[in-house]
N, C-alpha and C. Protein backbone atom coordinates (compact mmCIF):
# COMPACT_ATOMS: atom_id res chain seq x y z
N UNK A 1 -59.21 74.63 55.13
CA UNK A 1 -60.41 75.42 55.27
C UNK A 1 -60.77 75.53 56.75
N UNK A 2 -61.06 76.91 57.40
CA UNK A 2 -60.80 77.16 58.71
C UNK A 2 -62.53 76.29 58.58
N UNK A 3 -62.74 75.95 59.89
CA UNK A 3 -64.18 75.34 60.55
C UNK A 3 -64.89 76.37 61.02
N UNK A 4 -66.13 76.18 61.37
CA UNK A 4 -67.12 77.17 61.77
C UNK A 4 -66.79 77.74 62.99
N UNK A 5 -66.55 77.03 64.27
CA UNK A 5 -65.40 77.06 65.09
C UNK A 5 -64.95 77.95 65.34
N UNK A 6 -63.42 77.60 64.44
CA UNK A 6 -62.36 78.77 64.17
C UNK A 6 -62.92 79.96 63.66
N UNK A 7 -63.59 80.04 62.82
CA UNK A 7 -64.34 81.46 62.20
C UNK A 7 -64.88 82.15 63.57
N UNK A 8 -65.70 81.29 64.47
CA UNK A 8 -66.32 82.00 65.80
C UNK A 8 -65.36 82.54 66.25
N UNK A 9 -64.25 81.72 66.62
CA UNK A 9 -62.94 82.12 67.45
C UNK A 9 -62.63 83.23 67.08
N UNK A 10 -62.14 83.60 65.97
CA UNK A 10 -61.87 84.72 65.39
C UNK A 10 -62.60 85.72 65.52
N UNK A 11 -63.44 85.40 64.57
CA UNK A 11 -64.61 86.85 64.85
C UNK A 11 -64.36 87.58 66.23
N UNK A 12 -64.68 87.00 67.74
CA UNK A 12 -64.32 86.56 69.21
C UNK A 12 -63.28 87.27 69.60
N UNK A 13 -62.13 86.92 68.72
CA UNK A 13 -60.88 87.81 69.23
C UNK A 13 -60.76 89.22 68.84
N UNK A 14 -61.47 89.03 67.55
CA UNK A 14 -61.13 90.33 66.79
C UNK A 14 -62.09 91.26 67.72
N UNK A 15 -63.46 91.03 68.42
CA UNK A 15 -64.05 91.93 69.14
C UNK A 15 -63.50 92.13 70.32
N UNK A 16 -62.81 90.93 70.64
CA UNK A 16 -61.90 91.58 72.42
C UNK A 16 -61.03 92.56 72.44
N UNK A 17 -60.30 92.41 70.85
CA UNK A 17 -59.74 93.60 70.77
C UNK A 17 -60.04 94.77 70.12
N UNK A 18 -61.45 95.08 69.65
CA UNK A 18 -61.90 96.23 69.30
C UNK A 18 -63.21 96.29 69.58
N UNK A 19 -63.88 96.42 70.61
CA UNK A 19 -64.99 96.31 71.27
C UNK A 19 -65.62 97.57 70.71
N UNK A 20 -65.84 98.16 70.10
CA UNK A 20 -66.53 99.14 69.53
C UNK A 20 -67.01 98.67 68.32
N UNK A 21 -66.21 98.09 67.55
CA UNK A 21 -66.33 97.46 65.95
C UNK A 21 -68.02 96.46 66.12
N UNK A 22 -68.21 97.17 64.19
CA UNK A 22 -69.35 96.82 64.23
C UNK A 22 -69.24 96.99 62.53
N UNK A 23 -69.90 95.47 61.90
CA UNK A 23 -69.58 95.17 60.31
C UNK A 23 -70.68 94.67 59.66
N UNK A 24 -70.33 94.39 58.64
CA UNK A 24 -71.58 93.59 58.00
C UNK A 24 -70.81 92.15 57.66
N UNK A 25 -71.39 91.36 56.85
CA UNK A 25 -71.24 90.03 56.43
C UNK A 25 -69.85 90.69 55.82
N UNK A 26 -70.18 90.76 54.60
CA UNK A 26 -68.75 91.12 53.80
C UNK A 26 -67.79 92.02 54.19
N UNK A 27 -68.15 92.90 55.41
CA UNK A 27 -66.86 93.46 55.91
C UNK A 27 -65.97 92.69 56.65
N UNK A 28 -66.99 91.98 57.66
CA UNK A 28 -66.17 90.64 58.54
C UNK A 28 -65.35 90.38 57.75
N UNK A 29 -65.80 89.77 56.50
CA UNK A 29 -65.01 88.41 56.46
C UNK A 29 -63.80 88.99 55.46
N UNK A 30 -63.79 90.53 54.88
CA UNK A 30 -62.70 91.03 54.37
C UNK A 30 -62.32 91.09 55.18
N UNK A 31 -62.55 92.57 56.01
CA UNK A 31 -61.64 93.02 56.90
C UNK A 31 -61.03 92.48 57.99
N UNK A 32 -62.25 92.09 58.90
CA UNK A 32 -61.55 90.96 60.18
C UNK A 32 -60.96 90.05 60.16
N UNK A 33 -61.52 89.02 59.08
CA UNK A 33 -60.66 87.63 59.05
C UNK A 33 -59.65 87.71 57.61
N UNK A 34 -60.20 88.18 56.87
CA UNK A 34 -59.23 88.17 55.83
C UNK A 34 -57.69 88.71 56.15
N UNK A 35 -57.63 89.85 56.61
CA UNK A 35 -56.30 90.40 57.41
C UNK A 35 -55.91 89.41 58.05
N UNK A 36 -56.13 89.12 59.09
CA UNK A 36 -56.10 87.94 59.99
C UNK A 36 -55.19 87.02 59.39
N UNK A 37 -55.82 86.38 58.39
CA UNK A 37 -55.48 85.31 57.69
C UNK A 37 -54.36 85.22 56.84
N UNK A 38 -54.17 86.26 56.53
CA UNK A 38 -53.22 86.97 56.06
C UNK A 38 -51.77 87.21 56.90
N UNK A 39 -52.21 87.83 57.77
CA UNK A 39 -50.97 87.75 58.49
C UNK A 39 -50.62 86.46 59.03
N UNK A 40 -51.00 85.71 59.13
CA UNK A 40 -51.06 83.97 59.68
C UNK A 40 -50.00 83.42 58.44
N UNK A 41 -50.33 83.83 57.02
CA UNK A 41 -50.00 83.60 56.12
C UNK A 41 -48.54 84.13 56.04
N UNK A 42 -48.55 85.19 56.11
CA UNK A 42 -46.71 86.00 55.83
C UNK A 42 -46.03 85.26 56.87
N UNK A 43 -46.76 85.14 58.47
CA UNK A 43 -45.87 84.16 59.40
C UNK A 43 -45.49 82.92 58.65
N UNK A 44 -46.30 82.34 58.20
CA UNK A 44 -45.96 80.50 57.43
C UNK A 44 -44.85 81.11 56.40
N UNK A 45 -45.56 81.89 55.37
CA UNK A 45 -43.96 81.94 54.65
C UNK A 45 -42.80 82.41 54.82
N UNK A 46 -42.73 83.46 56.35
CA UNK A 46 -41.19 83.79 56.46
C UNK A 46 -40.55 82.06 57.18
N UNK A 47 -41.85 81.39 58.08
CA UNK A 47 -40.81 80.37 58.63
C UNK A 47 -40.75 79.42 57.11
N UNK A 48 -41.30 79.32 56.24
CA UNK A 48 -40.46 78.40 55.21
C UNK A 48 -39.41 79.26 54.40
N UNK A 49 -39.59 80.30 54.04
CA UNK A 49 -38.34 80.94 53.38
C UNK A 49 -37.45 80.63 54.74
N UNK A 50 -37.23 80.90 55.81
CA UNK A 50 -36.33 80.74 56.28
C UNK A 50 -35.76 79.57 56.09
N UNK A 51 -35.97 78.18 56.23
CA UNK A 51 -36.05 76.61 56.11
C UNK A 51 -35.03 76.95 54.94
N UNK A 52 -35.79 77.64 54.00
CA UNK A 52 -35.42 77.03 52.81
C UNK A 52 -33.93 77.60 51.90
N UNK A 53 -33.86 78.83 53.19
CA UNK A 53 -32.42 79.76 53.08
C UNK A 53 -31.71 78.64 54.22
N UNK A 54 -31.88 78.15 54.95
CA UNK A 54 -31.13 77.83 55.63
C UNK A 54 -30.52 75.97 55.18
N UNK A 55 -31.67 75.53 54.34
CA UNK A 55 -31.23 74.64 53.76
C UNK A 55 -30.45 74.59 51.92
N UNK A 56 -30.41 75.95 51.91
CA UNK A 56 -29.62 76.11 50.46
C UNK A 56 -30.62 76.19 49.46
N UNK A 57 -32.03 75.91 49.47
CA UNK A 57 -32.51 76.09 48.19
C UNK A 57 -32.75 77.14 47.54
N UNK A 58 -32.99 78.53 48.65
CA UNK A 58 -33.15 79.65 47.78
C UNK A 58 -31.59 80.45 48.12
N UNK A 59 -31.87 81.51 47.78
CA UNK A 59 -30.63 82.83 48.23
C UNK A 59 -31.28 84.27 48.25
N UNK A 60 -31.19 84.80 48.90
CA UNK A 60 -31.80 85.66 49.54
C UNK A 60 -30.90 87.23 48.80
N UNK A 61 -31.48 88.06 48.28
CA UNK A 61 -30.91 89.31 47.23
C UNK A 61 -31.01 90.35 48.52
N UNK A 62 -30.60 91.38 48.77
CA UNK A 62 -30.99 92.32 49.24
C UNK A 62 -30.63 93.58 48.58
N UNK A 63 -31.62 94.64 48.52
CA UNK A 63 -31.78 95.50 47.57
C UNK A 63 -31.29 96.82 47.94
N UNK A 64 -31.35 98.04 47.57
CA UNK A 64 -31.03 99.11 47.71
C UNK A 64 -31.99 99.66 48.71
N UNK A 65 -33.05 99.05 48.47
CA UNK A 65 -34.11 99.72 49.67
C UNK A 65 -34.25 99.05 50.93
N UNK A 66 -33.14 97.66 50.80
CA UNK A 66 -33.52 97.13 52.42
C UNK A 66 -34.33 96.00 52.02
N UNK A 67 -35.05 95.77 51.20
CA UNK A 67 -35.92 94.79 51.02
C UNK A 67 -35.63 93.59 50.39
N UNK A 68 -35.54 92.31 51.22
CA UNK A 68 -34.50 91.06 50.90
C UNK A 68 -36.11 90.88 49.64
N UNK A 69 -35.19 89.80 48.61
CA UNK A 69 -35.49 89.08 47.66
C UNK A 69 -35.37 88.14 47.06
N UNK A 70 -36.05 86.75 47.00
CA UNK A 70 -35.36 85.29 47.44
C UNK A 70 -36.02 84.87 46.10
N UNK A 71 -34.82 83.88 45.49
CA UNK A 71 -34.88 82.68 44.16
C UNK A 71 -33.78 82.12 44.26
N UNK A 72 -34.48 81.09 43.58
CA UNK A 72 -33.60 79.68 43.33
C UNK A 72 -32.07 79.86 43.70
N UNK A 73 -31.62 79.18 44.20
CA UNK A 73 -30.00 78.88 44.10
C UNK A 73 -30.26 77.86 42.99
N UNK A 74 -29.75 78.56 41.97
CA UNK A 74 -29.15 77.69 41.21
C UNK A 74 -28.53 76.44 41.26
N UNK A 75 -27.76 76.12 41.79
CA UNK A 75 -26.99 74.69 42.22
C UNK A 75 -28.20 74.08 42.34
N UNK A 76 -29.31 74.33 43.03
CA UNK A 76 -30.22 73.03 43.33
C UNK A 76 -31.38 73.09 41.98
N UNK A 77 -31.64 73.78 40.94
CA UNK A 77 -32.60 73.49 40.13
C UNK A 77 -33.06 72.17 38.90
N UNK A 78 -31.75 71.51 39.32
CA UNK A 78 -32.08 70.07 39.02
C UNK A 78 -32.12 69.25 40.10
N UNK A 79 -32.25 69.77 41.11
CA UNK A 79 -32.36 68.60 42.23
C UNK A 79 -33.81 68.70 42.95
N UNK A 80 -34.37 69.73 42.51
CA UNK A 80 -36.16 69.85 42.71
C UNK A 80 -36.70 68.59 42.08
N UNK A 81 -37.43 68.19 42.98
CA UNK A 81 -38.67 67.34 42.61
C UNK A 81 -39.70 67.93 42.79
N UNK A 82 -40.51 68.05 41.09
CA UNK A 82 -42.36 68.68 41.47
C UNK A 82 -42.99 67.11 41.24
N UNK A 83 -43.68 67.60 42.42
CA UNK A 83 -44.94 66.45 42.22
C UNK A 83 -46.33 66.80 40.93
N UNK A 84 -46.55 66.19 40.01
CA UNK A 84 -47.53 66.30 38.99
C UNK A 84 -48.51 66.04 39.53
């Protein structure tokens, strides 16, 4: 959970780079930080899909349109441990 802080920070950046912008409560926190957060997010999961292609657990499909598509390698689906 980002801190009050980080929320300032943000907000902060997002106006350095659009100094005209002007929101309400619920637009902020869709539009400005939610995007934001979001893309923060697709960064974390390409570096673990990567990890996790590069350590054998998934395999990576690629499609007719260009667009890779990643599940299980098989070989490892008894060697997963879920934590309960």
């Amino acid at each position: 959970m980002p801190s009050t802080k980080d929320i300032s920070e943000a907000i902060l950046e997002y106006l350095y780079s659009h100094p005209e912008a002007s929101d309400t409560l619920m637009g902020i926190a869709e539009w400005w930080l939610f995007d934001r957060a979001i893309n923060h997010e697709v960064k974390t999961v390409r570096a673990a899909l990567s990890k996790l292609l590069k350590d054998n657990w998934i395999i990576e499909i690629k499609s007719n349109n260009s667009e890779a598509r990643y599940r299980l390698n098989p070989a490892k689906h008894r060697k997963i441990k879920i934590k309960a």
